[in-house]
N, C-alpha and C. Protein backbone atom coordinates (compact mmCIF):
# COMPACT_ATOMS: atom_id res chain seq x y z
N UNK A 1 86.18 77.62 104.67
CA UNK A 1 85.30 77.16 103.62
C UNK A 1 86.13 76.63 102.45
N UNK A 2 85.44 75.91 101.83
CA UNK A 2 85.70 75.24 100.36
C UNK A 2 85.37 76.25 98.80
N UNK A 3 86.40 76.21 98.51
CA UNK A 3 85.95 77.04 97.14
C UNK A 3 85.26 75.83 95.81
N UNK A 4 84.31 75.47 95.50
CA UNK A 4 84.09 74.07 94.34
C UNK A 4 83.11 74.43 93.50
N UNK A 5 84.02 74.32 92.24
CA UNK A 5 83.57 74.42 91.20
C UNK A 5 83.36 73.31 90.21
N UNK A 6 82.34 73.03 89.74
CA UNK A 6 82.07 71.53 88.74
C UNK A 6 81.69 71.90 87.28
N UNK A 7 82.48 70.91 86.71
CA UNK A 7 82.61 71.06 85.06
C UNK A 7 81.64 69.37 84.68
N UNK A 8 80.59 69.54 84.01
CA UNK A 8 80.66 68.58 82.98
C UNK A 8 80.69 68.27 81.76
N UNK A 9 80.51 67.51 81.39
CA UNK A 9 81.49 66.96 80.05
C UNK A 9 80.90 65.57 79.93
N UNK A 10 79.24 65.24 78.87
CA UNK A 10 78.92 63.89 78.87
C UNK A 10 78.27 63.55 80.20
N UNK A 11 79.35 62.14 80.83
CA UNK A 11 79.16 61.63 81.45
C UNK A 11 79.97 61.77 82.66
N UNK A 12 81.35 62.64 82.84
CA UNK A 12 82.13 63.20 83.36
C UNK A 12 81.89 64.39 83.98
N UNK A 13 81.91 64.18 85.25
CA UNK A 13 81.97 65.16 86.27
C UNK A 13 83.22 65.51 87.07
N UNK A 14 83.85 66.64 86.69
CA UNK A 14 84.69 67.20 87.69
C UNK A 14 84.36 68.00 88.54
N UNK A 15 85.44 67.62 89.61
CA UNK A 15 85.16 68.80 91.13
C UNK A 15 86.72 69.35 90.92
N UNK A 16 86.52 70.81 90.79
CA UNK A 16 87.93 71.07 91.45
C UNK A 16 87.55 71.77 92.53
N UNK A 17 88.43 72.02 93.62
CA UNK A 17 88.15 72.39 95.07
C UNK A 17 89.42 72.93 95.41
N UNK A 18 89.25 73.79 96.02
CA UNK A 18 90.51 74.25 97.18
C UNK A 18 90.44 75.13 98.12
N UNK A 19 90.63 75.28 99.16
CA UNK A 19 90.97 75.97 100.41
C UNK A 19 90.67 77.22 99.76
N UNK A 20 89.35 77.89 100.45
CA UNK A 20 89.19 79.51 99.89
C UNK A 20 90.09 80.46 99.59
N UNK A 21 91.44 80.16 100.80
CA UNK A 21 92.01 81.07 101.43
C UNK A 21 93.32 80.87 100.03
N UNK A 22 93.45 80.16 98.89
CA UNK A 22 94.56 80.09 98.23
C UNK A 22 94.00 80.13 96.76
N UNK A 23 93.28 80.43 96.88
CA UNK A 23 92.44 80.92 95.34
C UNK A 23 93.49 82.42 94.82
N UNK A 24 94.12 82.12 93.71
CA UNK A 24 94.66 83.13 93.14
C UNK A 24 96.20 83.15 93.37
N UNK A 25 96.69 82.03 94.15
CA UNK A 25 98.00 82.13 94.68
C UNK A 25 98.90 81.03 93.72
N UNK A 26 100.17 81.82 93.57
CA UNK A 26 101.30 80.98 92.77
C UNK A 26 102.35 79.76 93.71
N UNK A 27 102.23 78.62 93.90
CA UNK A 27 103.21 78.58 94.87
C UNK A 27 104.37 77.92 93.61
N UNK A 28 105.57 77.27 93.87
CA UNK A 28 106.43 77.24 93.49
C UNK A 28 107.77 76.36 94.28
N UNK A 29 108.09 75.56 93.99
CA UNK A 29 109.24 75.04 95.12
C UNK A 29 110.17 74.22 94.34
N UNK A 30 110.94 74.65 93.40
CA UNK A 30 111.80 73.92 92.39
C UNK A 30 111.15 73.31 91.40
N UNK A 31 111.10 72.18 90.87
CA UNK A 31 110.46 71.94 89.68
C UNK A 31 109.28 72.04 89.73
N UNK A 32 108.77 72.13 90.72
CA UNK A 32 107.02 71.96 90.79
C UNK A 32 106.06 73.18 91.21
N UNK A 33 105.15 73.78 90.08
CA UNK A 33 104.56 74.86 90.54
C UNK A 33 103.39 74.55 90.71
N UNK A 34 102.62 75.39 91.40
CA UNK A 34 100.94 74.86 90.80
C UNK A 34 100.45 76.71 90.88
N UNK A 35 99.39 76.99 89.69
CA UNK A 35 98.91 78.36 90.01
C UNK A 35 97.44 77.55 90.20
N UNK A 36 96.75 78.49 91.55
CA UNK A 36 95.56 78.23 91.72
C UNK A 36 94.92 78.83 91.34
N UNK A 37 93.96 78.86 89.66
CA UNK A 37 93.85 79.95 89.12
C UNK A 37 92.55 80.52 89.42
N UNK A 38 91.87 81.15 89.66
CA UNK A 38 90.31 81.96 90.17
C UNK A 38 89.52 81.04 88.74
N UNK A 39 89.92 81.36 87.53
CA UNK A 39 88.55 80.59 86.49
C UNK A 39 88.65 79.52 86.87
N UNK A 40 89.65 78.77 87.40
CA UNK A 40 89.29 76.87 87.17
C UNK A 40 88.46 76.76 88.57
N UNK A 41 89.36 77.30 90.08
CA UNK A 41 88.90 76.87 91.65
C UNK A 41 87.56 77.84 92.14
N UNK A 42 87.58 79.09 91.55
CA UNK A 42 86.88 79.70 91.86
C UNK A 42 85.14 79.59 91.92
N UNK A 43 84.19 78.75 93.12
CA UNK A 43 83.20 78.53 92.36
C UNK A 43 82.25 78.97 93.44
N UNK A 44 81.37 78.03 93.95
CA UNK A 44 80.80 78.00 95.32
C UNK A 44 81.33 77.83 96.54
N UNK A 45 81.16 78.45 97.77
CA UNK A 45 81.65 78.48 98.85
C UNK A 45 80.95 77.03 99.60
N UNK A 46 81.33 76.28 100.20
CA UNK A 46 80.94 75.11 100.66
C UNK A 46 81.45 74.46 101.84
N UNK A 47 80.60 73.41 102.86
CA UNK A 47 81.68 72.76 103.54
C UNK A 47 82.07 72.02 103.49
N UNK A 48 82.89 71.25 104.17
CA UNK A 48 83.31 69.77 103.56
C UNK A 48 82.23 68.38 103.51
N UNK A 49 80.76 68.51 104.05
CA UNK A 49 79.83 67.97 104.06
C UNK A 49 79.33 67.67 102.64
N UNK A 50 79.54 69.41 102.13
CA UNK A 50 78.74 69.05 100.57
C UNK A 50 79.98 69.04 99.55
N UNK A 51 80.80 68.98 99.71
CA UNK A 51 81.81 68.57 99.33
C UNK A 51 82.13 67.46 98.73
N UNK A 52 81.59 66.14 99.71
CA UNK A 52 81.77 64.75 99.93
C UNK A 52 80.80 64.24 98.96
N UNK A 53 79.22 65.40 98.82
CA UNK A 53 78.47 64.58 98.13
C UNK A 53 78.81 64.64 96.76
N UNK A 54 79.83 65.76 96.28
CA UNK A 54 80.23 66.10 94.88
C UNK A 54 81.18 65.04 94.74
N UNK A 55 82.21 64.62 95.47
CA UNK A 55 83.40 63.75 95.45
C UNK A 55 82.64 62.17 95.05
N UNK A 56 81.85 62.31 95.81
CA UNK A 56 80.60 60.82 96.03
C UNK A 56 80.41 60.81 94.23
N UNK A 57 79.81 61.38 93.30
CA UNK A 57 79.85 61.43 92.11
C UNK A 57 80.90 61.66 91.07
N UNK A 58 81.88 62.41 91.47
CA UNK A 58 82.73 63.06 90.44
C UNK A 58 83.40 61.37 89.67
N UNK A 59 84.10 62.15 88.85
CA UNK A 59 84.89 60.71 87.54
C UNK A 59 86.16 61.30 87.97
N UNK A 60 86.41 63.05 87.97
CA UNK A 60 87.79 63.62 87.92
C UNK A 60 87.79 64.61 89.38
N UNK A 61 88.76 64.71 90.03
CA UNK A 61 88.89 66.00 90.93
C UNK A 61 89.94 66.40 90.82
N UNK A 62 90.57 67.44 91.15
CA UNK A 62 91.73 68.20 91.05
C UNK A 62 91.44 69.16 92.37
N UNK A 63 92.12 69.04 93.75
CA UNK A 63 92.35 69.15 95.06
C UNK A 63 93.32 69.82 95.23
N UNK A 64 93.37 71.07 96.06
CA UNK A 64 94.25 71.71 96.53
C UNK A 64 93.99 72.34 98.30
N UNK A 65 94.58 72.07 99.07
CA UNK A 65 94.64 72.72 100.63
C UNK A 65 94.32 71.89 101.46
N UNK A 66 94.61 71.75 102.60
CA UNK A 66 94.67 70.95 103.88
C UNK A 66 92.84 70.36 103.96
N UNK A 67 92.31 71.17 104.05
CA UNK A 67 90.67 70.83 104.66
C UNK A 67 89.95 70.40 103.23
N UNK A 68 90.69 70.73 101.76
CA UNK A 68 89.95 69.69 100.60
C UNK A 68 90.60 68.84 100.95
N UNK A 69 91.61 68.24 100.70
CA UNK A 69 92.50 66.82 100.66
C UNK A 69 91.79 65.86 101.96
N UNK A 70 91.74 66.80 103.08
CA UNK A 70 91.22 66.15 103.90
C UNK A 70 90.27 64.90 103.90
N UNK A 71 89.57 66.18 103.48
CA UNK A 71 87.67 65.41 102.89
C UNK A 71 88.17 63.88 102.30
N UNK A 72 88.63 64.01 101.27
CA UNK A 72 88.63 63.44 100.06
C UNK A 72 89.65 61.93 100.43
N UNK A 73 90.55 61.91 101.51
CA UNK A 73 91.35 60.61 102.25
C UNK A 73 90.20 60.60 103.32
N UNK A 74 89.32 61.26 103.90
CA UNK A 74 88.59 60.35 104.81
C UNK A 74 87.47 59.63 104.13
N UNK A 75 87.17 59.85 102.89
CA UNK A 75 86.73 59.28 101.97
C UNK A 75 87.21 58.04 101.13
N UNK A 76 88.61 57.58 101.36
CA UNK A 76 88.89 56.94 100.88
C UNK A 76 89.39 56.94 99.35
N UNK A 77 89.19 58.44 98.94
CA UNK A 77 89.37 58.47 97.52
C UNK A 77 90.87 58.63 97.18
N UNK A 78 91.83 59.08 98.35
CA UNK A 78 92.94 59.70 97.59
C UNK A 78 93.79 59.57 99.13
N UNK A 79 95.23 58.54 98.57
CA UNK A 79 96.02 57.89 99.10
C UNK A 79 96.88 58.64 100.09
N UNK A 80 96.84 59.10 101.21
CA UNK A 80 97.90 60.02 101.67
C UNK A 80 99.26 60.35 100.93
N UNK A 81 99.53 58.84 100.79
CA UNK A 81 101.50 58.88 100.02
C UNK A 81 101.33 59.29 98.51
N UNK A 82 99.75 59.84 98.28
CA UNK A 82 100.48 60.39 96.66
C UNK A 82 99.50 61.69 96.41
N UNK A 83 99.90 62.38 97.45
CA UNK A 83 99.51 64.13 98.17
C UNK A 83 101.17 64.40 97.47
N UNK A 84 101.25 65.43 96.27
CA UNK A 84 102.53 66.17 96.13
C UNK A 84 102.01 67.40 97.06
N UNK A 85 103.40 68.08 97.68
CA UNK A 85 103.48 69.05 98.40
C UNK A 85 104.27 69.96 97.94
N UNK A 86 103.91 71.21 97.79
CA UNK A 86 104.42 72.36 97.26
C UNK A 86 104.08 73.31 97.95
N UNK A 87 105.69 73.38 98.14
CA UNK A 87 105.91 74.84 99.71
C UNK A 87 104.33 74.32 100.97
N UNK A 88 104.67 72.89 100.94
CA UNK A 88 103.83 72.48 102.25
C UNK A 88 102.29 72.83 102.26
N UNK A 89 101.85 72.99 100.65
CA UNK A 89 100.56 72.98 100.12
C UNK A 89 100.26 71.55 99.30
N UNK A 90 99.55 70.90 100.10
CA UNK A 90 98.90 69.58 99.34
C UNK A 90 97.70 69.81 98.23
N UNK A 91 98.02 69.18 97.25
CA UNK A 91 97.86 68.80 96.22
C UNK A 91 97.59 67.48 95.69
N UNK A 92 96.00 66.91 95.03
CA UNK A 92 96.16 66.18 95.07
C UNK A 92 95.05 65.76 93.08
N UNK A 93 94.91 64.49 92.71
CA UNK A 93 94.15 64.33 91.31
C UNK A 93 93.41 63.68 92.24
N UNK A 94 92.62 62.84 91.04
CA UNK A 94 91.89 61.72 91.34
C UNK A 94 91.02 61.45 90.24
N UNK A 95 91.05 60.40 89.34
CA UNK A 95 89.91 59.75 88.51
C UNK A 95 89.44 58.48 88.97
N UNK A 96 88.42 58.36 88.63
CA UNK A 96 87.63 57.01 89.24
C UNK A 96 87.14 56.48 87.65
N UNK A 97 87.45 54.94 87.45
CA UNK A 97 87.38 54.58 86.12
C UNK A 97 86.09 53.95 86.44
N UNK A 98 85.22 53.98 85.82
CA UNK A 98 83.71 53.31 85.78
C UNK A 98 83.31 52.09 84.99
């Protein structure tokens, strides 16, 4: 499952999302850390179906784990070659300018 949580703001919709299974985890691999923190990822449990329809709207996402990132390049939203990887955890943004 998908962990996704949405913030708005106006006219701005964020999704952040990540792999259930890395909610709360520090990774770390030389200059680049990411903490996946429970208040920001922590939201609704979901699949990648309803996922797509949040991505389908969002302005901002902030992506973390194999089966979000997924979603979100078969969607077309987010470029394979600019997935940073940390300790072989993908990571990914995305704004859509309107």
């Amino acid at each position: 499952m998908i962990s996704l949580k949405i913030y708005k703001q106006g006219n701005e919709l964020l999704v952040g999302a990540c792999d259930e299974n890395l909610i709360g985890k520090k990774i770390e691999d030389g200059k680049f850390q990411l903490e996946i923190k429970k208040e920001f990822y922590d939201g609704e449990r979901v699949s990648p179906d309803i996922l797509k329809q949040f991505l389908a709207e969002a302005t901002i996402a902030n992506l973390v784990g194999e089966t979000t990132i997924k979603v979100a390049i078969k969607m077309g939203l987010i470029d394979p070659d600019c997935i940073i990887r940390i300790k072989g955890i993908p990571h990914a943004q995305m704004v859509r300018m309107l």
